[in-house]
C-alpha atoms as a PDB file:
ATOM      1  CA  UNK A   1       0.000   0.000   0.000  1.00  0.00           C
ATOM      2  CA  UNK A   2       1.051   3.537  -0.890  1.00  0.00           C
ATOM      3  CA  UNK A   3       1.937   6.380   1.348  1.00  0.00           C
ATOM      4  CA  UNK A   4       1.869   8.971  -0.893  1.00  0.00           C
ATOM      5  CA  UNK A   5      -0.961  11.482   0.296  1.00  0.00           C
ATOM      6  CA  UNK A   6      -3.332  12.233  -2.747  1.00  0.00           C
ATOM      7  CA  UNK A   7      -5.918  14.888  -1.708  1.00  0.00           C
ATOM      8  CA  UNK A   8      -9.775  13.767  -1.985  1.00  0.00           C
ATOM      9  CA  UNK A   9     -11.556  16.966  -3.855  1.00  0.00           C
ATOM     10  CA  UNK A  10     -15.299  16.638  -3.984  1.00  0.00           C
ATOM     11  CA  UNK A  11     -18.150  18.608  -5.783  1.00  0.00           C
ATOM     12  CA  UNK A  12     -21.808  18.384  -5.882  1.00  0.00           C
ATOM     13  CA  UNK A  13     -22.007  15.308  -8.096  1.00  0.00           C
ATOM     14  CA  UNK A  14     -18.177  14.037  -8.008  1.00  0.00           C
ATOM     15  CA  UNK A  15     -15.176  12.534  -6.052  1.00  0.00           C
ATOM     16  CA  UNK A  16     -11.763  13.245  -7.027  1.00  0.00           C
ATOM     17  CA  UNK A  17      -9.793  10.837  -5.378  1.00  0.00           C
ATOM     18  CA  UNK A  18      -5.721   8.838  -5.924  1.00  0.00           C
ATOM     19  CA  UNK A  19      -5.828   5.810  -7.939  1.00  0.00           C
ATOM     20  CA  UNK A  20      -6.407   2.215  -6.591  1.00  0.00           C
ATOM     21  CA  UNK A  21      -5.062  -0.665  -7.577  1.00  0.00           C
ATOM     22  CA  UNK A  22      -9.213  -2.213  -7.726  1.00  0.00           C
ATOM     23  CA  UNK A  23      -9.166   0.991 -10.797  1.00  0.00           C
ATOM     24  CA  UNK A  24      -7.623  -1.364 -13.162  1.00  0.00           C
ATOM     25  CA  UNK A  25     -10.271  -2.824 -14.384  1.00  0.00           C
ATOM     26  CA  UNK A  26     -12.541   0.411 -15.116  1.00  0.00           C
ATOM     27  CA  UNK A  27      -9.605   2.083 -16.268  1.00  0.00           C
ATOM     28  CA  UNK A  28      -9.155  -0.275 -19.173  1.00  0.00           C
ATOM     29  CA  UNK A  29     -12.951   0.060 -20.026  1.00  0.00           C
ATOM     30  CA  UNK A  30     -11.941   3.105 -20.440  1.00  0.00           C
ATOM     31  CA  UNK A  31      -8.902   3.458 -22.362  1.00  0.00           C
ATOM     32  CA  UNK A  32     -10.439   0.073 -24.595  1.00  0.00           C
ATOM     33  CA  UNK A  33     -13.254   2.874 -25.316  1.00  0.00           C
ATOM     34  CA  UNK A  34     -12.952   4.042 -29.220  1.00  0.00           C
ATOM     35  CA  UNK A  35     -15.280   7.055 -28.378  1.00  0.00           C
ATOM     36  CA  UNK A  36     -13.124   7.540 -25.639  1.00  0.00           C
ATOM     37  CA  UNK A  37      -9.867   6.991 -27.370  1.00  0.00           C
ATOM     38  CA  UNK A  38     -10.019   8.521 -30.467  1.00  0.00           C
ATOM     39  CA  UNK A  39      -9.233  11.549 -29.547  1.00  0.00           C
ATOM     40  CA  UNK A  40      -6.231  11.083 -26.601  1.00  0.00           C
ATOM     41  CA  UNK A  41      -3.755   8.216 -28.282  1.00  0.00           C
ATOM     42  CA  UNK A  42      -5.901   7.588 -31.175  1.00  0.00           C
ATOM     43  CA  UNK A  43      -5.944   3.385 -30.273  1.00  0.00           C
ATOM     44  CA  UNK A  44      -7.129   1.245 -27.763  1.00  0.00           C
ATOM     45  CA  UNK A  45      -4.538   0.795 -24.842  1.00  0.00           C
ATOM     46  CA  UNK A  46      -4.018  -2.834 -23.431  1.00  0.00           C
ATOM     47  CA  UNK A  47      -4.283  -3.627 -19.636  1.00  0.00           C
ATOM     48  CA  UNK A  48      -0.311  -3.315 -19.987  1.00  0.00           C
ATOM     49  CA  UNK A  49      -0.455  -0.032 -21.144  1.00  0.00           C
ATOM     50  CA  UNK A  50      -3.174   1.164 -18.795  1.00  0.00           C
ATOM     51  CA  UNK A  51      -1.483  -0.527 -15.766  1.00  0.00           C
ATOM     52  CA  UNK A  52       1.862   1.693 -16.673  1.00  0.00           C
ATOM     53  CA  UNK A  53      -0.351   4.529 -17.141  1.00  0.00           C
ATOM     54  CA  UNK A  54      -1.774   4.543 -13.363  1.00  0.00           C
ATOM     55  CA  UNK A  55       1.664   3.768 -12.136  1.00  0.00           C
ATOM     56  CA  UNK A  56       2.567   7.016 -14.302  1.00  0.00           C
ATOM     57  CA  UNK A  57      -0.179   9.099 -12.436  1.00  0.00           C
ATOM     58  CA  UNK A  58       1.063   8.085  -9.016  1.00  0.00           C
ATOM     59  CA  UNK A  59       4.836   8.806  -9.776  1.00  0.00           C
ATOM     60  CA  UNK A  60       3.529  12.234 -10.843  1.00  0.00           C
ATOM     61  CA  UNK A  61       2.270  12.653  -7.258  1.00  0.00           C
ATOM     62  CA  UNK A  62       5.152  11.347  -5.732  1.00  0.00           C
ATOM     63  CA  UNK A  63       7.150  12.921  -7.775  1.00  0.00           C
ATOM     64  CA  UNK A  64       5.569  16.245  -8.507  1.00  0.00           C
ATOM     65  CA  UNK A  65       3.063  16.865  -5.850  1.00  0.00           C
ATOM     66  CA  UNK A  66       0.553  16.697  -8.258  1.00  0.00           C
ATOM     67  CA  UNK A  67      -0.848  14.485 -10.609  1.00  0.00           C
ATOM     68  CA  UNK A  68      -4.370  12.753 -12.116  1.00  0.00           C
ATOM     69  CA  UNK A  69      -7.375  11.443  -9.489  1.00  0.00           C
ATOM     70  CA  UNK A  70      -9.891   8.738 -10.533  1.00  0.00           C
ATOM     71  CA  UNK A  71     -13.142  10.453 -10.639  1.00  0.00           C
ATOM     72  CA  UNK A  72     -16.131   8.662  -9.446  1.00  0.00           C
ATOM     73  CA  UNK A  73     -19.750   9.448  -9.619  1.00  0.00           C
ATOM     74  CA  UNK A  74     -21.195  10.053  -5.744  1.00  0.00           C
ATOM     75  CA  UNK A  75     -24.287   8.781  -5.662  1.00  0.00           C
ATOM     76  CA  UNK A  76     -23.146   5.639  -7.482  1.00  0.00           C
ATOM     77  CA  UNK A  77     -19.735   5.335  -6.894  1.00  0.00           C
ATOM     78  CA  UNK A  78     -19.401   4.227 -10.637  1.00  0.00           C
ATOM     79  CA  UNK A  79     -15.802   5.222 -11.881  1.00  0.00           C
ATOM     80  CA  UNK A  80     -16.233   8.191 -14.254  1.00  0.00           C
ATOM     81  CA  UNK A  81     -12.759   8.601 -15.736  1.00  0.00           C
ATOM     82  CA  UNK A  82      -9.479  10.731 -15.058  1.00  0.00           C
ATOM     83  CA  UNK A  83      -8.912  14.643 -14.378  1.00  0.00           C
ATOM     84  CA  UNK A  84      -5.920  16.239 -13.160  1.00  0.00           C
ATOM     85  CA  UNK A  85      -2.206  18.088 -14.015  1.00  0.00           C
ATOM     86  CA  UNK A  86       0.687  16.411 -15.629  1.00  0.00           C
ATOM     87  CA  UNK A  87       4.071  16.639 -16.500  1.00  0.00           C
ATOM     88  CA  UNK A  88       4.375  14.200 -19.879  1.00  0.00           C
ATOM     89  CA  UNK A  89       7.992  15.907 -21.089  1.00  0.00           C
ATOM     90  CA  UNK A  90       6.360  15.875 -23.969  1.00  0.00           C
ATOM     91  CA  UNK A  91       8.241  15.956 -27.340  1.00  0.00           C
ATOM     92  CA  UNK A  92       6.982  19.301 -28.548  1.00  0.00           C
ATOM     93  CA  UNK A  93       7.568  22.623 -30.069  1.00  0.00           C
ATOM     94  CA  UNK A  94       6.751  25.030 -28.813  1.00  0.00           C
ATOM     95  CA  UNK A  95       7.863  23.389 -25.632  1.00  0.00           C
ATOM     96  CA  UNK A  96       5.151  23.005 -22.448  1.00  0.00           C
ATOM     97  CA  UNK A  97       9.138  23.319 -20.128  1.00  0.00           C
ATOM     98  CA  UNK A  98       7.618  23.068 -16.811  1.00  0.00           C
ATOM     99  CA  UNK A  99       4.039  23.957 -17.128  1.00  0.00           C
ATOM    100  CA  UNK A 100       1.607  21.887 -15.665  1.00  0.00           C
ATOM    101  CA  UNK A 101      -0.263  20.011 -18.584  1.00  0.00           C
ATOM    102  CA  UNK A 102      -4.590  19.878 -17.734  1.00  0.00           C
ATOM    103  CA  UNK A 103      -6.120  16.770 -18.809  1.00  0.00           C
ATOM    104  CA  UNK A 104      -9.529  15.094 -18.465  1.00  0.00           C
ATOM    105  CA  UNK A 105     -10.289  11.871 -19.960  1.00  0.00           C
ATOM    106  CA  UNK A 106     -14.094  10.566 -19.128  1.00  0.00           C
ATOM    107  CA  UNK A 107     -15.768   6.644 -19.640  1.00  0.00           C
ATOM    108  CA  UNK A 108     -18.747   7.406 -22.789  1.00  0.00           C
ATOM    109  CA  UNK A 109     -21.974   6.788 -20.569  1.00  0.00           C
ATOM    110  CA  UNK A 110     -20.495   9.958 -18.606  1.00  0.00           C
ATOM    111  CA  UNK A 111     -20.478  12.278 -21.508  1.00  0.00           C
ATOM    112  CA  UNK A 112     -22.569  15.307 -21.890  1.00  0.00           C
ATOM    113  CA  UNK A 113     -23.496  15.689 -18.257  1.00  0.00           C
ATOM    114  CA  UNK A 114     -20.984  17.980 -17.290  1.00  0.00           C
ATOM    115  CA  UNK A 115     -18.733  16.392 -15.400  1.00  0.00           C
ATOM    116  CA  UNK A 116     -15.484  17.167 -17.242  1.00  0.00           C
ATOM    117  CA  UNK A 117     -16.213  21.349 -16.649  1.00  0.00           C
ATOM    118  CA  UNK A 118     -17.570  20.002 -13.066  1.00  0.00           C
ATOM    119  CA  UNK A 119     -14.343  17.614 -12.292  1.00  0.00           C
ATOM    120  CA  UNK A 120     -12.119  20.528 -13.960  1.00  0.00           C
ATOM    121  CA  UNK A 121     -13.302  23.314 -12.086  1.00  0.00           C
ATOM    122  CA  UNK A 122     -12.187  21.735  -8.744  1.00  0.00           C
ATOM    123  CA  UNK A 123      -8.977  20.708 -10.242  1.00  0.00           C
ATOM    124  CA  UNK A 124      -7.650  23.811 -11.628  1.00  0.00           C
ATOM    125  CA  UNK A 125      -9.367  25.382  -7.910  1.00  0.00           C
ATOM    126  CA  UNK A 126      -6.863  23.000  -6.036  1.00  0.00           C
ATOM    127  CA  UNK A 127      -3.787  24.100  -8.738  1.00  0.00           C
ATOM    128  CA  UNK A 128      -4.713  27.702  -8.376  1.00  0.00           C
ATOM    129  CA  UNK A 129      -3.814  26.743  -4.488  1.00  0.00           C
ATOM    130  CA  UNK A 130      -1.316  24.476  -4.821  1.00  0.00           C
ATOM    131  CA  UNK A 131       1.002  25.863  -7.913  1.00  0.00           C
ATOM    132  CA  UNK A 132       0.541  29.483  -7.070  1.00  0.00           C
ATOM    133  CA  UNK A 133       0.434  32.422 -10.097  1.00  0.00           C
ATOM    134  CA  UNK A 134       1.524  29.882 -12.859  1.00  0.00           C
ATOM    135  CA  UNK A 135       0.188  29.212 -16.134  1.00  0.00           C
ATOM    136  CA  UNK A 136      -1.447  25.913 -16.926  1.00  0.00           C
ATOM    137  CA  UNK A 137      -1.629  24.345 -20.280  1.00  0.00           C
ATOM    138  CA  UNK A 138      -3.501  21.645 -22.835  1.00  0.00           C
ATOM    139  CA  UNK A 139      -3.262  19.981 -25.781  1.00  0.00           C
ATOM    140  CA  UNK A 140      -6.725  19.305 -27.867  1.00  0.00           C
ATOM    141  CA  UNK A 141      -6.754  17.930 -31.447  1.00  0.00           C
ATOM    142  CA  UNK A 142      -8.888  20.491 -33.437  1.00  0.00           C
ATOM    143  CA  UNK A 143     -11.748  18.320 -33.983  1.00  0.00           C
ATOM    144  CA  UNK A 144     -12.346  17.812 -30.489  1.00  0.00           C
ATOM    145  CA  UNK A 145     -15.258  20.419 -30.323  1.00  0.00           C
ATOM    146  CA  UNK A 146     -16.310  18.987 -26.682  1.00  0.00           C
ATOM    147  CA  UNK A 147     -13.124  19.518 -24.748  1.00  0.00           C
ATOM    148  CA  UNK A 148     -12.483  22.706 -26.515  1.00  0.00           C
ATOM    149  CA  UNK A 149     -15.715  23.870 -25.198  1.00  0.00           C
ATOM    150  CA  UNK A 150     -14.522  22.615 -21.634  1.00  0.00           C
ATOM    151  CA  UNK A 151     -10.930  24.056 -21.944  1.00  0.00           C
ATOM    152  CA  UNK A 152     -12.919  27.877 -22.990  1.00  0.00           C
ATOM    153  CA  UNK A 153     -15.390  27.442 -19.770  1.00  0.00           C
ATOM    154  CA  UNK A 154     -12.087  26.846 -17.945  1.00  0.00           C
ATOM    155  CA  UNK A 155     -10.402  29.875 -18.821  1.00  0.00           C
ATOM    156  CA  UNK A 156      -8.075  28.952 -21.696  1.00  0.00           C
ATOM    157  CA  UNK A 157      -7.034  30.214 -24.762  1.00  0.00           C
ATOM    158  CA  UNK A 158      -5.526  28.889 -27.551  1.00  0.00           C
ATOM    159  CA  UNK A 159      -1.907  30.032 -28.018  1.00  0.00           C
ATOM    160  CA  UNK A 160      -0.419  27.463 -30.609  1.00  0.00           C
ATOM    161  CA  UNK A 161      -1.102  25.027 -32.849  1.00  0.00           C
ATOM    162  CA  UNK A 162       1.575  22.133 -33.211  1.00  0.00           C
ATOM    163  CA  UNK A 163       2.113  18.005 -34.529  1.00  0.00           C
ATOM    164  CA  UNK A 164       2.286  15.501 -31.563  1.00  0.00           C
ATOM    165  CA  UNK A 165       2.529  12.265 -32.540  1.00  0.00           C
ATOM    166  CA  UNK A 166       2.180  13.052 -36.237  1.00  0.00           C
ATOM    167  CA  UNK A 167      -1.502  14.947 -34.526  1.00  0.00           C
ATOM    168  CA  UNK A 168      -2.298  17.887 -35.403  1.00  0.00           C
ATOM    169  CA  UNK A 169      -2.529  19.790 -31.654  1.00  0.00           C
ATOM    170  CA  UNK A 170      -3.966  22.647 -30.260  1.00  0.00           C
ATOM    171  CA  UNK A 171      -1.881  23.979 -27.165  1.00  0.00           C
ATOM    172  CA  UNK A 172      -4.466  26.409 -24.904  1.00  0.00           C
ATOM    173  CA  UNK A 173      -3.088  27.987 -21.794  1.00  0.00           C
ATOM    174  CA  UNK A 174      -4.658  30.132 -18.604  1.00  0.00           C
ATOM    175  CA  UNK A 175      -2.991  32.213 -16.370  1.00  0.00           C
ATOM    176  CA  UNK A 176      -4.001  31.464 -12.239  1.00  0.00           C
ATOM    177  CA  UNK A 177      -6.714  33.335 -10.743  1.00  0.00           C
ATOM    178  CA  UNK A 178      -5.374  36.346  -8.651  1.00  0.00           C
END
């Protein structure tokens, strides 16, 4: 068992809370989603590759003090997907350097309900706290109209457009609330 101390954020309808190793299984529903998928790494991800990706998030928080949380529906506990801050190192120009990377990543049957903006809204609250007056970033693939509408009721604006992965990228960024 871990030791690292992931904080538990909550809103109305969600709990943000650290990964588990009982996630495994709902986290490769979701990343063996093609709605869900075709937009993030463009293929389905194996339970290998999903396995080294929640090992990922929880480094991050070791790491980095910061990282994603499994989201979960309250009133059902059903896992909903992933939200948080990264640092990928990404292979990209212009460069993110040290800016914390947004993400949100939700399972199909959640979409449309708001829970990305709802999930988002108490992450970026928590990095407002926790990171200080720093700029955040994203990366959306143009055609992603429903997380560009999250990322503009979030606060950011686009500032680049680059190729990740042979993708075509949007990068957005937003300054920290004052």
């Amino acid at each position: 068992m871990s030791n690292i101390q992931i904080p538990i954020l909550e809103t109305q309808r969600l709990r943000l809370r650290g990964h588990r190793v009982d996630d495994l299984d709902a986290c490769c529903a979701l990343w063996a989603d093609p709605v869900v998928v075709q937009h993030t790494t463009g293929k389905v991800q194996t339970r290998e590759e999903v396995w080294w990706r929640i090992l990922r998030y929880i480094g991050h928080w070791a790491l980095m003090g910061y990282g994603f949380w499994a989201l979960e529906e309250k009133a059902s506990g059903k896992f909903v997907g992933e939200v948080g801050f990264a640092d990928f190192k990404r292979e990209l120009e212009p460069s993110l350097g040290d800016t914390p990377e947004s993400g949100w990543i939700l399972a199909s049957e959640f979409h449309g309900k708001g829970y990305a903006t709802e999930a988002m809204r108490a992450v970026i609250a928590w990095g407002d706290q926790h990171f200080g007056a720093v700029r955040t970033a994203c990366l959306i693939q143009p055609d992603n109209a429903a997380s560009r509408r999250v990322a503009e009721k979030l606060g950011y604006r686009e500032y680049a457009c680059s190729s990740y992965r042979n993708k075509q990228v949007l990068m957005l960024e937003r300054s920290a609330a004052s």
